[in-house]
C-alpha atoms as a PDB file:
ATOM      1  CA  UNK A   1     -13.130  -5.593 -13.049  1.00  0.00           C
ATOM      2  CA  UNK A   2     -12.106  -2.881 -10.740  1.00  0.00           C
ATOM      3  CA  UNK A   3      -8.802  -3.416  -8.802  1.00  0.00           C
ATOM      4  CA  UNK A   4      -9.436  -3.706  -4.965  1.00  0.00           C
ATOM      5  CA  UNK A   5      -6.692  -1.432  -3.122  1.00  0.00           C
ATOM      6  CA  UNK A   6      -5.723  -1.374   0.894  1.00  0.00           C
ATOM      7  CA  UNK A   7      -4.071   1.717   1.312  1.00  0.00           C
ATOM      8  CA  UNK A   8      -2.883   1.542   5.209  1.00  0.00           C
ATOM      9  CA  UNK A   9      -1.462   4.920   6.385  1.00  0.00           C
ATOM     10  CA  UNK A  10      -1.882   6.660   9.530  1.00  0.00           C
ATOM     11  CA  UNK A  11      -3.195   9.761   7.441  1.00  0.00           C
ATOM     12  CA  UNK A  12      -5.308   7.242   4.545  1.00  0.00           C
ATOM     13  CA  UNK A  13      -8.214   8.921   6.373  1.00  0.00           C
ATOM     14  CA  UNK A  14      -6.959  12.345   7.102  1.00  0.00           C
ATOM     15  CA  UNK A  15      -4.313  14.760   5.198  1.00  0.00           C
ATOM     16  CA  UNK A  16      -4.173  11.646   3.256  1.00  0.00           C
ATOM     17  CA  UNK A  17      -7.699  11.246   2.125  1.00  0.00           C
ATOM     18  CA  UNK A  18      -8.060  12.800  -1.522  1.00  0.00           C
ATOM     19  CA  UNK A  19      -5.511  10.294  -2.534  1.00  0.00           C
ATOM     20  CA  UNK A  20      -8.085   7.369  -1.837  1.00  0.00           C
ATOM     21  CA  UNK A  21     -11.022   9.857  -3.483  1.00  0.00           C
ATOM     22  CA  UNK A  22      -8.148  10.263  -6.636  1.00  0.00           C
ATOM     23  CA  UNK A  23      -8.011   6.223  -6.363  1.00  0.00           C
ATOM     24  CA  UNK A  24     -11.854   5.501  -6.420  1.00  0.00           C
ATOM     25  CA  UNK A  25     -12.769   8.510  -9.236  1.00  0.00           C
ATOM     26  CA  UNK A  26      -9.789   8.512 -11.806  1.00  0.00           C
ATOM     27  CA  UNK A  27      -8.711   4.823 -11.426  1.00  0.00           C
ATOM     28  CA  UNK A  28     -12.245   3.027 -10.291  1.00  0.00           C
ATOM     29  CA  UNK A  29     -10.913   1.260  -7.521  1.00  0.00           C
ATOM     30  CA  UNK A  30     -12.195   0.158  -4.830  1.00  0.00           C
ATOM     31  CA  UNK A  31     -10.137   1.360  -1.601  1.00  0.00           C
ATOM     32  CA  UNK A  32     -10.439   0.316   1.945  1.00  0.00           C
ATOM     33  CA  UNK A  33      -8.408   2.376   4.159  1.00  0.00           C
ATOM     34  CA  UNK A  34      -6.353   1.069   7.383  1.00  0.00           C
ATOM     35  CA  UNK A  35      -5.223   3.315   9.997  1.00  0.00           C
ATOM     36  CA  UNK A  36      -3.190   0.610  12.070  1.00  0.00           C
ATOM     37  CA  UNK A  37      -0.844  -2.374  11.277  1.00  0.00           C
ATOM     38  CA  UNK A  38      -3.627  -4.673  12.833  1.00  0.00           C
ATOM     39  CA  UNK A  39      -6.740  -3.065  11.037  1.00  0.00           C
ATOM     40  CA  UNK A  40      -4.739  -3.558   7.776  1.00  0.00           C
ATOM     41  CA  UNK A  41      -4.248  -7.350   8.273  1.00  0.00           C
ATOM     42  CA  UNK A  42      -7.555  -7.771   9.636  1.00  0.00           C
ATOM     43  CA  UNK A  43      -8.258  -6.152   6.055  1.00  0.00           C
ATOM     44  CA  UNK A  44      -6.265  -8.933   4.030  1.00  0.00           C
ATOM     45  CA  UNK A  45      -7.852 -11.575   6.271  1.00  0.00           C
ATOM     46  CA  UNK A  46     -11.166 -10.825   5.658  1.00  0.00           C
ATOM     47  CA  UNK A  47     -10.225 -10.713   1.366  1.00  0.00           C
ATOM     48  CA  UNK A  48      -8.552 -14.239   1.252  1.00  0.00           C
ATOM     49  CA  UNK A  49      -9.515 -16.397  -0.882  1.00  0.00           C
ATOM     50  CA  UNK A  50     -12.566 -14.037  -1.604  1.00  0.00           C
ATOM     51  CA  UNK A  51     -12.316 -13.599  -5.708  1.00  0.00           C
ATOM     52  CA  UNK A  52     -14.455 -10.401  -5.990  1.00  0.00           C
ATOM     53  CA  UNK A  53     -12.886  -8.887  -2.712  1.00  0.00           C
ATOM     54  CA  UNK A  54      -9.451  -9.988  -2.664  1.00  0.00           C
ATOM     55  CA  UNK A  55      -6.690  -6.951  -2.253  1.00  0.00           C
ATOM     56  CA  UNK A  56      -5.307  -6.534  -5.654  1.00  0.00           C
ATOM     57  CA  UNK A  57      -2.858  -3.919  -4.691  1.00  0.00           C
ATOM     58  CA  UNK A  58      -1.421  -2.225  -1.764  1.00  0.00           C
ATOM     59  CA  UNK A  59      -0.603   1.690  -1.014  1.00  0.00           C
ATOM     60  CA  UNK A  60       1.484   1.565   2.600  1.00  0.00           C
ATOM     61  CA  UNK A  61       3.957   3.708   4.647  1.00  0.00           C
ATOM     62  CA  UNK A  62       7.044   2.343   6.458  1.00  0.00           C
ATOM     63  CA  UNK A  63       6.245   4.068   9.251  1.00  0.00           C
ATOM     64  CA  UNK A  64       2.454   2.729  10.625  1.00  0.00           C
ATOM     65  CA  UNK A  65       1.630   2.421  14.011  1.00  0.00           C
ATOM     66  CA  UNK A  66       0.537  -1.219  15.335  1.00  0.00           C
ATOM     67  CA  UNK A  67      -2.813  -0.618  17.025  1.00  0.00           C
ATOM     68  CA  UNK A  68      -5.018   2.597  18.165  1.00  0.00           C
ATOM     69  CA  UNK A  69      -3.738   1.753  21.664  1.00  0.00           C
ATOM     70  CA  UNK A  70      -0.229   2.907  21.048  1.00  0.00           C
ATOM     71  CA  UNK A  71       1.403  -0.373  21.432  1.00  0.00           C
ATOM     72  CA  UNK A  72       4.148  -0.735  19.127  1.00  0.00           C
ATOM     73  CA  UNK A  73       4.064   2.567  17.826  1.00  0.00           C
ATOM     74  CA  UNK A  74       7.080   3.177  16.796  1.00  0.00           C
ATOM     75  CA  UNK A  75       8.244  -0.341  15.681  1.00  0.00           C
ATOM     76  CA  UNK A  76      11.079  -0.173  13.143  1.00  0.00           C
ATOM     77  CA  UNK A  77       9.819  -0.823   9.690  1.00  0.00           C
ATOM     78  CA  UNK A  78       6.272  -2.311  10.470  1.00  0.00           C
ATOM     79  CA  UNK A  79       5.507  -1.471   6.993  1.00  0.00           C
ATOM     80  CA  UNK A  80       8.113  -3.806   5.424  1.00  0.00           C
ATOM     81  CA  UNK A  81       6.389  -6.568   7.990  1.00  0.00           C
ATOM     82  CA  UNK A  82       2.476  -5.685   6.367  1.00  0.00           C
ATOM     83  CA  UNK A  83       4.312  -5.815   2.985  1.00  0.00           C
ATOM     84  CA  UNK A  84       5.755  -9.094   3.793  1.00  0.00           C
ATOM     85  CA  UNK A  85       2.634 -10.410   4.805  1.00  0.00           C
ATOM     86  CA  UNK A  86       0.346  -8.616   1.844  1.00  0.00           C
ATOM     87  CA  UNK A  87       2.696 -10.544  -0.053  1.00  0.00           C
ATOM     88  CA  UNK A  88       2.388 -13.942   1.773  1.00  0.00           C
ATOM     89  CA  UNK A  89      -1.505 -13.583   1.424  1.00  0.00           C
ATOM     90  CA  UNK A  90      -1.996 -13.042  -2.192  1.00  0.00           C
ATOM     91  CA  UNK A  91      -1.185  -9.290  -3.178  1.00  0.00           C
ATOM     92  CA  UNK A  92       0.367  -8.852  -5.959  1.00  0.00           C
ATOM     93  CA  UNK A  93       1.027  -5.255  -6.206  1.00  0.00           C
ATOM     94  CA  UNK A  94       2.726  -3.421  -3.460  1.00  0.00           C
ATOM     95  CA  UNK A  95       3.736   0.216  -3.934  1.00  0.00           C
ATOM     96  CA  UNK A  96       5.335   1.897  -0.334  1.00  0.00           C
ATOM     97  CA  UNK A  97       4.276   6.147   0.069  1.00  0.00           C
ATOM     98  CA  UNK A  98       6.748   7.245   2.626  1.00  0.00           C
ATOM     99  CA  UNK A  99       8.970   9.791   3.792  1.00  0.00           C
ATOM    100  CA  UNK A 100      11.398   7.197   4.659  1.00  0.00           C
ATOM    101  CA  UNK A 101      14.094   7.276   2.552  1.00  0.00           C
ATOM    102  CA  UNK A 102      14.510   4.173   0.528  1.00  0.00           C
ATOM    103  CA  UNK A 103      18.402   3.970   1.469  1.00  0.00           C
ATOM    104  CA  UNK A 104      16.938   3.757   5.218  1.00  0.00           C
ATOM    105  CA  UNK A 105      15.483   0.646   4.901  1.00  0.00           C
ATOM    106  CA  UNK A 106      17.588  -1.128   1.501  1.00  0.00           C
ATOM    107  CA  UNK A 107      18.496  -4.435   3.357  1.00  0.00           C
ATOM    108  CA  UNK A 108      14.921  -4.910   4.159  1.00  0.00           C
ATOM    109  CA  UNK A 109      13.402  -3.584   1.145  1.00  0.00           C
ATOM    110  CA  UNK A 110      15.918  -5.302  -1.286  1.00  0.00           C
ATOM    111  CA  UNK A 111      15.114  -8.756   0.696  1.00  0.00           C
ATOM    112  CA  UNK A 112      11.251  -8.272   0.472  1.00  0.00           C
ATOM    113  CA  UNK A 113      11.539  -7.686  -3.381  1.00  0.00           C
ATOM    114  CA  UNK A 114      14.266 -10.537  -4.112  1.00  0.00           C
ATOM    115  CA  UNK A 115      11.777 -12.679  -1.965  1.00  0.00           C
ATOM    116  CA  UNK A 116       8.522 -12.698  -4.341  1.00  0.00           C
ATOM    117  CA  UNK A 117      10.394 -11.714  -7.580  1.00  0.00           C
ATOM    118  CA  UNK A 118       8.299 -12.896 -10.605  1.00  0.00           C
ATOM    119  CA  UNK A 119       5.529 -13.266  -8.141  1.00  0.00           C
ATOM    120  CA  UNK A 120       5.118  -9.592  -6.305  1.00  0.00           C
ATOM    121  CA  UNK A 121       5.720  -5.777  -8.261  1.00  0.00           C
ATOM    122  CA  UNK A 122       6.921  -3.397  -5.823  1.00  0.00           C
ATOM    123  CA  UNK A 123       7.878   0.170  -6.238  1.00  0.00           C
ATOM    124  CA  UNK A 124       9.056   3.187  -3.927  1.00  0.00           C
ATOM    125  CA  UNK A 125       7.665   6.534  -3.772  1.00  0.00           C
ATOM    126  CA  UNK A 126       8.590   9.399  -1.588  1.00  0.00           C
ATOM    127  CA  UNK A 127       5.918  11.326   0.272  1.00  0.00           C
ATOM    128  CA  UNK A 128       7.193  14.796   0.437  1.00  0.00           C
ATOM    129  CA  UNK A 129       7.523  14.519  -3.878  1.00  0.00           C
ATOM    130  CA  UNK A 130       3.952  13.977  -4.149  1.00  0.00           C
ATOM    131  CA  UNK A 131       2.751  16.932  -6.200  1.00  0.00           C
ATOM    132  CA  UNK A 132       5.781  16.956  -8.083  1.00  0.00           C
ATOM    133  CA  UNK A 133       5.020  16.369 -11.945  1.00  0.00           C
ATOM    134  CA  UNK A 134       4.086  12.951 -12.988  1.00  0.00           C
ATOM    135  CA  UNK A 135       4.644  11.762  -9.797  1.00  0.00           C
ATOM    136  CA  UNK A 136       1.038  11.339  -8.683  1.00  0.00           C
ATOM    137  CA  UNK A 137       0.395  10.090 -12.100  1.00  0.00           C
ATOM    138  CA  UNK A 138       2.924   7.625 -11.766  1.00  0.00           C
ATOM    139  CA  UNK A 139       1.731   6.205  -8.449  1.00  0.00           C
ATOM    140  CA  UNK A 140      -2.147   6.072  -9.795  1.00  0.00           C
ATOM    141  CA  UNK A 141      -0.782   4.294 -12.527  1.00  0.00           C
ATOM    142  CA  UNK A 142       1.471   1.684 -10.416  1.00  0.00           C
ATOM    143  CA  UNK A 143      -1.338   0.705  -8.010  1.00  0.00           C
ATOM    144  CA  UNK A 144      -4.291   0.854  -9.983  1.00  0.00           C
ATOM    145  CA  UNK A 145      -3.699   1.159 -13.500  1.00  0.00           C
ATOM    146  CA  UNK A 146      -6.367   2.552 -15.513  1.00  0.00           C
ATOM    147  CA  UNK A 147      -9.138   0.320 -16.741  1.00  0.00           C
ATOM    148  CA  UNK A 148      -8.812  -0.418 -20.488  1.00  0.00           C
ATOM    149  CA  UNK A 149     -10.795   1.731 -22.859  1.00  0.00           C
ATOM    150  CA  UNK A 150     -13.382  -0.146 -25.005  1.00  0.00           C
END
């Protein structure tokens, strides 16, 4: 079955976009894209407890704004608080794509993972490394791995 993927970034539909193309073609997911904080749990709301829709795995940025209306735009680490609650509702495989450095946010990224350990696999990955070698590999792999030949 093909893994179902929430990838909520400001840019998921922009600059951003070929990455959720790269998702659907090379790994056969199936990827909804969230713009906001509040679009993105609306997302995960409407997969709970749905078995063929359910979020599998999540591609998120640290830095996401709260709604279209510019409330909360800025709000420290609202991607930790999605993460939290991606977590809390079922996903199981979390991977952050920011250019937040991880030693920003360690407290709150170290408490998230030590919080769902054995339950939740997280991983880091640094925006402006994208294109470096392996590294889009890498994430593909991490969020949706390949399905199994056969």
């Amino acid at each position: 079955m093909n893994p179902n993927v929430l990838f909520a970034d400001d840019d998921s539909e922009g600059t951003l976009a070929p990455l959720a193309r790269t998702l659907r073609s090379r790994q056969h997911a199936n990827v909804k894209t969230a713009v906001t904080f509040n679009r993105a749990i609306e997302i995960l709301e409407n997969a709970r407890g749905a078995g063929s829709t359910r979020i599998d795995a999540m591609l998120l940025d640290i830095i996401l704004p709260f709604d279209r209306n510019g409330r909360g735009t800025l709000m420290s680490e609202l991607g930790i608080k999605l993460a939290d609650k991606a977590a809390e509702m079922g996903v199981r495989t979390i991977a952050f794509l920011t250019v937040v450095r991880q030693d920003e946010v360690a407290d709150r990224y170290s408490q998230l993972v030590n919080k769902y350990r054995g339950q939740v696999t997280f991983d880091y990955f640094d925006k402006t490394e994208l294109l470096a070698p392996a590294m889009l590999e890498t994430l593909l792999d991490f969020v949706a791995p390949p399905p199994a030949k056969g």
